[in-house]
Protein backbone atom coordinates (compact mmCIF):
# COMPACT_ATOMS: atom_id res chain seq x y z
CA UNK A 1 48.89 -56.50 60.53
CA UNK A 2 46.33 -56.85 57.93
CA UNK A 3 43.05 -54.32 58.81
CA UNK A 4 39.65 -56.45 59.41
CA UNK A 5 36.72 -54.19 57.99
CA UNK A 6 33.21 -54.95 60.23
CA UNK A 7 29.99 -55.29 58.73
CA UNK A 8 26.45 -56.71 59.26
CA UNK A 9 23.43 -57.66 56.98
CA UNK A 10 20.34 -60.16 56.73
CA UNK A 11 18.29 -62.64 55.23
CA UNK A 12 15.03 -60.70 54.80
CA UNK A 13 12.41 -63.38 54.04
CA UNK A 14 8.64 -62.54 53.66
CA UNK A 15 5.54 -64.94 53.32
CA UNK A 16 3.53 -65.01 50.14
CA UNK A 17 0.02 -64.86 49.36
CA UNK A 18 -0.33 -62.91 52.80
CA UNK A 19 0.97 -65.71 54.69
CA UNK A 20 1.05 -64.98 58.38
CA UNK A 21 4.50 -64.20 59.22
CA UNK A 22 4.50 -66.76 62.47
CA UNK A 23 2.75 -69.84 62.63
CA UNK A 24 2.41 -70.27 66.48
CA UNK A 25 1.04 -73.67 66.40
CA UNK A 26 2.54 -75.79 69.07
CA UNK A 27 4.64 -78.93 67.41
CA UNK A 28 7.83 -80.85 67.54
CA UNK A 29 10.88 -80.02 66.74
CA UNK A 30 13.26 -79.65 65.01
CA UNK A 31 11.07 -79.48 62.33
CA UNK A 32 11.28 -82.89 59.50
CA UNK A 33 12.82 -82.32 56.29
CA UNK A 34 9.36 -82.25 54.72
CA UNK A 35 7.89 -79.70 56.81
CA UNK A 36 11.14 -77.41 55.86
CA UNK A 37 10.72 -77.82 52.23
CA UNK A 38 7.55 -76.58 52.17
CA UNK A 39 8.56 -73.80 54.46
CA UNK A 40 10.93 -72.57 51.93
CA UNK A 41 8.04 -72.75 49.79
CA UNK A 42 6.12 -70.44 51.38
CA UNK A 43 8.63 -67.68 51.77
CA UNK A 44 10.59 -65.26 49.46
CA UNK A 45 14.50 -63.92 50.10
CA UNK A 46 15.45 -60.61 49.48
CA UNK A 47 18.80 -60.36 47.30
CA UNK A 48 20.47 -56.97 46.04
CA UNK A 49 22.51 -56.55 42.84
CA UNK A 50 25.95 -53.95 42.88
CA UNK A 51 26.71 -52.78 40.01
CA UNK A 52 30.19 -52.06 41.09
CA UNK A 53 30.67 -55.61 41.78
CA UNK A 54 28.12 -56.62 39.56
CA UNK A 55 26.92 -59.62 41.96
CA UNK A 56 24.05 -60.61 43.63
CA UNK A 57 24.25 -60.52 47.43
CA UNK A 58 22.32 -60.33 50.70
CA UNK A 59 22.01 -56.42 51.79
CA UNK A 60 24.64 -55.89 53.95
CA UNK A 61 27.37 -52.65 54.91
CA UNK A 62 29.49 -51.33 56.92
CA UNK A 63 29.55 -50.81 61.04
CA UNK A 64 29.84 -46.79 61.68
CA UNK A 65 31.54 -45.41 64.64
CA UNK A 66 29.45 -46.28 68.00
CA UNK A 67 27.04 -48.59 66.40
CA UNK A 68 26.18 -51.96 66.78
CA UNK A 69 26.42 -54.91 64.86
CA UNK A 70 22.52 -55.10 65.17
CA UNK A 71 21.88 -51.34 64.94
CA UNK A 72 24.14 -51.80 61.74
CA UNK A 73 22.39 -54.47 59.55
CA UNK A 74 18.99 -52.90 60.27
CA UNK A 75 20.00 -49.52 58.99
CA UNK A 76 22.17 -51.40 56.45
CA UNK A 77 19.67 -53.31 54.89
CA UNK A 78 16.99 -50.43 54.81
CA UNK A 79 19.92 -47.99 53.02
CA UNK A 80 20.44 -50.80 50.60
CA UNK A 81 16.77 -51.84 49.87
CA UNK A 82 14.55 -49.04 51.29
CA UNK A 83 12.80 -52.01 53.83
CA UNK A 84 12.51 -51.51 57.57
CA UNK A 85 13.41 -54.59 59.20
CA UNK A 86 13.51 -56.22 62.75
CA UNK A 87 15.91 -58.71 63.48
CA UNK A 88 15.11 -62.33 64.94
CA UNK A 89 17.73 -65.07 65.32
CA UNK A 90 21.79 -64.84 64.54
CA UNK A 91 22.32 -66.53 61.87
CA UNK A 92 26.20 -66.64 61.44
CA UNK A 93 29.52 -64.86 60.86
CA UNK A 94 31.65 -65.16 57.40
CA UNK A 95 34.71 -63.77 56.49
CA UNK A 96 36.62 -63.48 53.54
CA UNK A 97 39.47 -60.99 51.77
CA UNK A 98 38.86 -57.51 50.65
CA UNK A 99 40.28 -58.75 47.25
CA UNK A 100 37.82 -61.41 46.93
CA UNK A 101 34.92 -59.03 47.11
CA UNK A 102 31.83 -60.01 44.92
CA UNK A 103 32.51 -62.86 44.68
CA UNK A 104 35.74 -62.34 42.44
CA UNK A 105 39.48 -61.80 42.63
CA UNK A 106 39.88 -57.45 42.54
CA UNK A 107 43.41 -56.31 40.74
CA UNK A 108 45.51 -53.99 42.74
CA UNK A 109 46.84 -53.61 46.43
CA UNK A 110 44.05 -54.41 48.27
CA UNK A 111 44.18 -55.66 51.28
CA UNK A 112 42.60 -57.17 54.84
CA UNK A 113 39.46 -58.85 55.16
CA UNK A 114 36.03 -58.39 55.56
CA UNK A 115 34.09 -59.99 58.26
CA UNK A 116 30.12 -60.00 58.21
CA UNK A 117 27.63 -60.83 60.54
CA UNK A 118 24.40 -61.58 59.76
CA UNK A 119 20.84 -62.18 61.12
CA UNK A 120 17.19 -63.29 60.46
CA UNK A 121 15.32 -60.63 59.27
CA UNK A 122 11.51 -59.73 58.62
CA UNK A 123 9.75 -56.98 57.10
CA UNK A 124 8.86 -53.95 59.66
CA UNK A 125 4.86 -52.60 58.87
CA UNK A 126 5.04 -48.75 58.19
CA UNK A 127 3.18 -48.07 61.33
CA UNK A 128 5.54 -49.98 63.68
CA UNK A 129 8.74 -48.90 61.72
CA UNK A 130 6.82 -44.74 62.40
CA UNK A 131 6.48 -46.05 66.06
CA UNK A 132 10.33 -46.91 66.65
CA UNK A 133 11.74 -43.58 64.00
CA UNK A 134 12.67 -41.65 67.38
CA UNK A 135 14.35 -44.59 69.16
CA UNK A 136 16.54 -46.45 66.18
CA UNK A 137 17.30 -43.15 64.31
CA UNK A 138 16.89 -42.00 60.65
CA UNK A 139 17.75 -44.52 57.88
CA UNK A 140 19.00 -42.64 54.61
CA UNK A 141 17.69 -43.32 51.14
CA UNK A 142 18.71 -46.17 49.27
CA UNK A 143 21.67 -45.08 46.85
CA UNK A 144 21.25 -46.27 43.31
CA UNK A 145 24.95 -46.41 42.93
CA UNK A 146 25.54 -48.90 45.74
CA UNK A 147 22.14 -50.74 45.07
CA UNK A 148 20.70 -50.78 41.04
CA UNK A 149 18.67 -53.81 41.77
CA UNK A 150 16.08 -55.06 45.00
CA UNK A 151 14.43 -58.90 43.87
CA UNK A 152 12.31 -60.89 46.10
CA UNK A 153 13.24 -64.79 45.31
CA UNK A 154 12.32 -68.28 46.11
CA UNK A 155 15.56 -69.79 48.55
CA UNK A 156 16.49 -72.11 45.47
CA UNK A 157 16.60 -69.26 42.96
CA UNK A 158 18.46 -67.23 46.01
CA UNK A 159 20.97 -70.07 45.94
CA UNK A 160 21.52 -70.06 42.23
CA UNK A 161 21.73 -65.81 42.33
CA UNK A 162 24.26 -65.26 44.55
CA UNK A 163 28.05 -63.83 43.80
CA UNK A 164 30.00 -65.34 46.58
CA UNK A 165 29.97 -68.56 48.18
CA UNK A 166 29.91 -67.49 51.61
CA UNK A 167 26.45 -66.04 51.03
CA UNK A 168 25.55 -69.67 50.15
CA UNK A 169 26.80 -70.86 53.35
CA UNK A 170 24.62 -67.95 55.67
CA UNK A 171 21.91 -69.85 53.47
CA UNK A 172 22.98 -72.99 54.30
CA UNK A 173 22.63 -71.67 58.11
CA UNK A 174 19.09 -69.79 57.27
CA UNK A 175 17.75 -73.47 56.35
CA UNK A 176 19.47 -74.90 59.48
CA UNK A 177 17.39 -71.82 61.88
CA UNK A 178 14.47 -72.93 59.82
CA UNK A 179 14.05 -76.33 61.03
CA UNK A 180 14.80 -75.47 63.94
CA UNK A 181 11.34 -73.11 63.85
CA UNK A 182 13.44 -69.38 63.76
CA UNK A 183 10.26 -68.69 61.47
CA UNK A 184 7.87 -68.77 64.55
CA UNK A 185 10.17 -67.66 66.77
CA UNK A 186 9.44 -64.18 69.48
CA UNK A 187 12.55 -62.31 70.76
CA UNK A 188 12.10 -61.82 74.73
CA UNK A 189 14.67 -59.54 76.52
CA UNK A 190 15.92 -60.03 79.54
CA UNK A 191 17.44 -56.80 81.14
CA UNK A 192 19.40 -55.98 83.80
CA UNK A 193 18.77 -52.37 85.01
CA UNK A 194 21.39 -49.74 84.97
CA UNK A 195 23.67 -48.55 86.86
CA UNK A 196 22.29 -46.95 90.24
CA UNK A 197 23.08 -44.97 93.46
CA UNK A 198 25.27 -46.95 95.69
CA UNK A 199 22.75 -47.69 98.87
CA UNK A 200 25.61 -46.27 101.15
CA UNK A 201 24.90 -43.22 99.86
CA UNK A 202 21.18 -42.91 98.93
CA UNK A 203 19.22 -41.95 101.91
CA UNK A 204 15.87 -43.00 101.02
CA UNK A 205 13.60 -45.91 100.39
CA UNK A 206 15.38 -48.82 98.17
CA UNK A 207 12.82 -49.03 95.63
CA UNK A 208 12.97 -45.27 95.04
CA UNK A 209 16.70 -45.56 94.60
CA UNK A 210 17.55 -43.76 91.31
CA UNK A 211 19.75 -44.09 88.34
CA UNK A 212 23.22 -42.59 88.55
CA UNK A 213 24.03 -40.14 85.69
CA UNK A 214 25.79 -42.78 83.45
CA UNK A 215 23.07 -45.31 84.25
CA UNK A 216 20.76 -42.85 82.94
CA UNK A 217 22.86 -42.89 79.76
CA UNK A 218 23.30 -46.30 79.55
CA UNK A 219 19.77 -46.51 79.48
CA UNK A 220 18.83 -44.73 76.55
CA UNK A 221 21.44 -46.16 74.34
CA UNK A 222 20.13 -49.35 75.81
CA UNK A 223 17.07 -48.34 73.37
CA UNK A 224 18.40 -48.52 70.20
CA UNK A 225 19.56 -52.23 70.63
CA UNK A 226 15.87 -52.94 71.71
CA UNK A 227 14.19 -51.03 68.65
CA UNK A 228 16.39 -53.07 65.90
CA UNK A 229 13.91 -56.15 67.33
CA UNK A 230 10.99 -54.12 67.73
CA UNK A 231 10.06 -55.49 71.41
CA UNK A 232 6.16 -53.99 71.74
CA UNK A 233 5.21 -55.59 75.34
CA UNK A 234 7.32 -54.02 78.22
CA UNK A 235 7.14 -55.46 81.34
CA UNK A 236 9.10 -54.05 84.77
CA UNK A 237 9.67 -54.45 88.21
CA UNK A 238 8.27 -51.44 89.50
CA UNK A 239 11.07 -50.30 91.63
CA UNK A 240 12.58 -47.25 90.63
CA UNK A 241 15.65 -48.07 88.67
CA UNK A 242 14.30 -50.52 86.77
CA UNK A 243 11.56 -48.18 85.47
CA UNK A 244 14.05 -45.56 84.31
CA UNK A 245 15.80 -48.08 82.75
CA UNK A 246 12.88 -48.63 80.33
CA UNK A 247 11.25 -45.81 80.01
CA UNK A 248 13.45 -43.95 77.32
CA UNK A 249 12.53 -46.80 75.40
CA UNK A 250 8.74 -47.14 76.11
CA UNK A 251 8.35 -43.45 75.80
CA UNK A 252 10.06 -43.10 72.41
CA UNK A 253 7.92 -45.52 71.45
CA UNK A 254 4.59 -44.87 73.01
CA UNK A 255 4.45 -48.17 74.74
CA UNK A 256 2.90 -49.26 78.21
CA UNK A 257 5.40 -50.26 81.08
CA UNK A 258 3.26 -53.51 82.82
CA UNK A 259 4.74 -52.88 86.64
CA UNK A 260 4.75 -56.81 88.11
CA UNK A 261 6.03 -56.74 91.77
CA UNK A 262 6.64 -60.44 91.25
CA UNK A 263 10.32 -58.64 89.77
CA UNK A 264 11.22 -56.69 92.60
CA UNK A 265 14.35 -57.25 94.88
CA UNK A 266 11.73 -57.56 98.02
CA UNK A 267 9.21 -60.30 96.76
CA UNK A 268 12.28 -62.68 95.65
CA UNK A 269 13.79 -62.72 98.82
CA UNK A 270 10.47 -63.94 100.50
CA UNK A 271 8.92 -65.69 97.31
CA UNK A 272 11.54 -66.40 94.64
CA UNK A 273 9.06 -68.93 93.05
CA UNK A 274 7.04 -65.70 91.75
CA UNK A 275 9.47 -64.58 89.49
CA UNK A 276 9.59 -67.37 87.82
CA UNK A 277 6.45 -67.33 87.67
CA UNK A 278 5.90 -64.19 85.99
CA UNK A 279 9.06 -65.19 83.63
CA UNK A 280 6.92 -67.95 82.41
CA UNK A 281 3.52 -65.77 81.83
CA UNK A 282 5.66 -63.38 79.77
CA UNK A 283 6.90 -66.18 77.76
CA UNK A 284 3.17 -67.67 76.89
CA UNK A 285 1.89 -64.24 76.25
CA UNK A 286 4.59 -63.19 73.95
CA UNK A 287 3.64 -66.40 71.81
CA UNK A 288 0.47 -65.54 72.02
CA UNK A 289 0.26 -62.10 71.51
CA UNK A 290 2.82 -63.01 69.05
CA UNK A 291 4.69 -59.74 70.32
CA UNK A 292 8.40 -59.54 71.20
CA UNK A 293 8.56 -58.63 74.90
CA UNK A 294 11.41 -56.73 77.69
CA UNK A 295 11.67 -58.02 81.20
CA UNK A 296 13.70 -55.86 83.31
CA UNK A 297 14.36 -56.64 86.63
CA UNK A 298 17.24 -56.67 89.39
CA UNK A 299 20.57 -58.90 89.45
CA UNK A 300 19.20 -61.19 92.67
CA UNK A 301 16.39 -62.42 90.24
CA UNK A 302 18.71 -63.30 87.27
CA UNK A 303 20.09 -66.75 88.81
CA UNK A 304 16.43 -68.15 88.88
CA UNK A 305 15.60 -66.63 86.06
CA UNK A 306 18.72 -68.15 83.80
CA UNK A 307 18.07 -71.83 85.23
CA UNK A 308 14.87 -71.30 84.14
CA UNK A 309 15.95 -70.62 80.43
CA UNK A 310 18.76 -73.67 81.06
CA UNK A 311 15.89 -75.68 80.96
CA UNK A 312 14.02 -74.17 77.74
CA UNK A 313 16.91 -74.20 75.88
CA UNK A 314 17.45 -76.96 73.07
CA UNK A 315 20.91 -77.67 73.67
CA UNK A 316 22.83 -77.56 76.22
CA UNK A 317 25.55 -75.66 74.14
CA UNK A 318 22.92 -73.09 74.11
CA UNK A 319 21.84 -73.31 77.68
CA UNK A 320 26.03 -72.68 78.89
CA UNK A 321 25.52 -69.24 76.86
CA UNK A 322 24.45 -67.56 79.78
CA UNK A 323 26.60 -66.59 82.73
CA UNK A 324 26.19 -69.10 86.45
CA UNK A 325 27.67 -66.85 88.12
CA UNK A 326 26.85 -63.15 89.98
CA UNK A 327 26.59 -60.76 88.46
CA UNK A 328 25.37 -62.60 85.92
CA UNK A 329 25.34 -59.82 83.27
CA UNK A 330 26.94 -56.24 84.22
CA UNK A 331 24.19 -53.52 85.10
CA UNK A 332 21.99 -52.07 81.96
CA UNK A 333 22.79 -55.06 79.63
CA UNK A 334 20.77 -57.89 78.72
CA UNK A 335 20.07 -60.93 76.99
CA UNK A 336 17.42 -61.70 73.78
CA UNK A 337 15.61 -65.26 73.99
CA UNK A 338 14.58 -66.71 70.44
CA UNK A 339 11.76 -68.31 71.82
CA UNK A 340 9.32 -71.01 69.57
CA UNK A 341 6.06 -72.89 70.96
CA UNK A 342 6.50 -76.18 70.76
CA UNK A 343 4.40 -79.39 71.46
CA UNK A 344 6.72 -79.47 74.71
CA UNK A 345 5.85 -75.83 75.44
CA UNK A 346 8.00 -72.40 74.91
CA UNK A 347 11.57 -73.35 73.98
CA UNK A 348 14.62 -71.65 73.69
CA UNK A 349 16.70 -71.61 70.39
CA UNK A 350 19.27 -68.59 70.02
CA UNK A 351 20.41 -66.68 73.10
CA UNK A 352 21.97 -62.84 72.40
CA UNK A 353 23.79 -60.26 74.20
CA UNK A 354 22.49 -56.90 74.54
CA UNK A 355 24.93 -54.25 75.13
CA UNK A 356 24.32 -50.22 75.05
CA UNK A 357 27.13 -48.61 73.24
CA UNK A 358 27.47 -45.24 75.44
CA UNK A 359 30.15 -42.58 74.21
């Protein structure tokens, strides 16, 4: 059986002339041809040249042992270019022979395939990319033998550039994303919280009911999946093992936990109307904060919560991404919203899962 080599990579775009990176303002979509075009003609692609290939490509590399996919093309692309990024929407997956790498057929016995998956990617500010250092991890230096060339293109030149043709197709899909307004989008988790005591067993008050040892863990690995999206608005139920579940990741990076009791186990049972409630603040402020937010909150709440999202998503391919049934998602994973303002209010356009990698 042929060996299947994993990797992950982006489209890095930035805005010219100081562009805003977002433009929040609230209209339909998907976006007409026309307002695409001039879109792409606002916005710059970053391509890489290997000289051992000598081809143009998007930055890209291979998935180390216990990492992430996401984890992976964040660290990838900095290696490669020497940018900090934070991902936004999946874009696609590609796949192609070892032989064929670059673009051309490679002489010898080489074998298996390559299989890449790549995301939507922006560039990270210095101070935010110093604020998330201790929660994603270091990022080497780029190597000039892997990477002798970093250009910043129009997507038309970009098309032109590049090696292989399967980089033209995660184009194709960037343009697709596009119109469908990826550029404004926010990320907004939705978390379940770890793993904790059984209540047979824990002798005290519910909400004070802790983490179990491998929750604990779960929890902090949780935080490098957030920090390749750099989330910055963290909001909680305030019940104990929710908290913990966020708080490796808030404290790493010095961010506020917002307690809501509108997410506790209690307040559903009696009000379940105030959840979504408070799902639907979080959504308006992250647009217009223009922050990516966390929501973490207990495994009664996610069935209201996910028919809430059913109904912001833009298909309804989309919308049967997320589980109908309990437990909905198992205990310290979650889910990442694309969300875009639209002139029908916040809507949903990529749905991901979050999963901590714990070893």
């Amino acid at each position: 059986m042929s060996k299947t080599t994993e990797a992950a990579g982006a489209i890095v775009y930035r805005w010219r002339d100081g562009t805003p990176r977002t433009l929040d303002d609230a209209s339909k979509l998907p976006l007409s041809d026309e307002q695409v075009h001039d879109l792409m003609g606002r916005i710059e692609l970053c391509v890489v040249h290997r000289p051992k290939y000598d081809d143009w490509s998007w930055p890209k590399g291979k998935i180390e042992e216990h990492e992430s996919s996401y984890h992976a093309a964040v660290r990838e692309v900095g290696e490669e270019t020497g940018i900090p990024i934070a991902l936004e929407s999946f874009l696609r997956t590609v796949e192609y022979p070892l032989n064929r790498e670059g673009g051309k057929l490679r002489k010898g016995n080489i074998t298996g395939n390559k299989r890449v998956s790549f995301w939507i990617a922006h560039m990270l500010p210095e101070q935010d990319c110093q604020r998330r250092r201790l929660t994603f991890g270091p990022v080497h230096e780029p190597d000039l033998n892997e990477i002798d060339g970093v250009r910043w293109v129009f997507p038309h030149e970009a098309r032109h550039m590049l090696s292989h043709s399967t980089d033209r197709d995660v184009l194709d899909e960037f343009t697709d994303r596009v119109q469908e307004g990826a550029l404004r989008s926010r990320i907004v988790f939705i978390v379940r919280h770890s793993k904790a005591e059984s209540r047979k067993v824990w002798l005290g008050k519910d909400c004070d009911r802790p983490l179990m040892p491998r929750g604990a863990a779960a929890a902090y690995a949780l935080g490098r999946e957030l920090a390749c999206f750099d989330p910055t608005f963290v909001v909680s139920s305030p019940w104990l093992r929710c908290i913990d579940t966020i708080r490796p990741f808030a404290l790493q990076s010095d961010l506020h936990i917002h307690e809501d009791e509108r997410l506790t186990e209690s307040r559903y049972e009696i009000a379940p109307h105030d959840a979504l409630d408070s799902m639907n603040e979080i959504l308006a402020e992250s647009i217009r904060l223009r922050k990516n937010s966390i929501v973490c909150t207990h495994r009664p709440l996610l069935g209201g919560i996910f028919n809430l999202v059913r109904e912001l998503c833009m298909s309804t391919a989309l919308a049967k991404r997320l589980p109908t049934k309990s437990p909905y998602i198992p205990t310290g994973h979650g889910v990442a919203l694309s969300v875009v303002n639209t002139s029908d209010g916040p809507r949903v356009i990529d749905i991901q899962k979050v999963i901590p990698i714990v070893y």
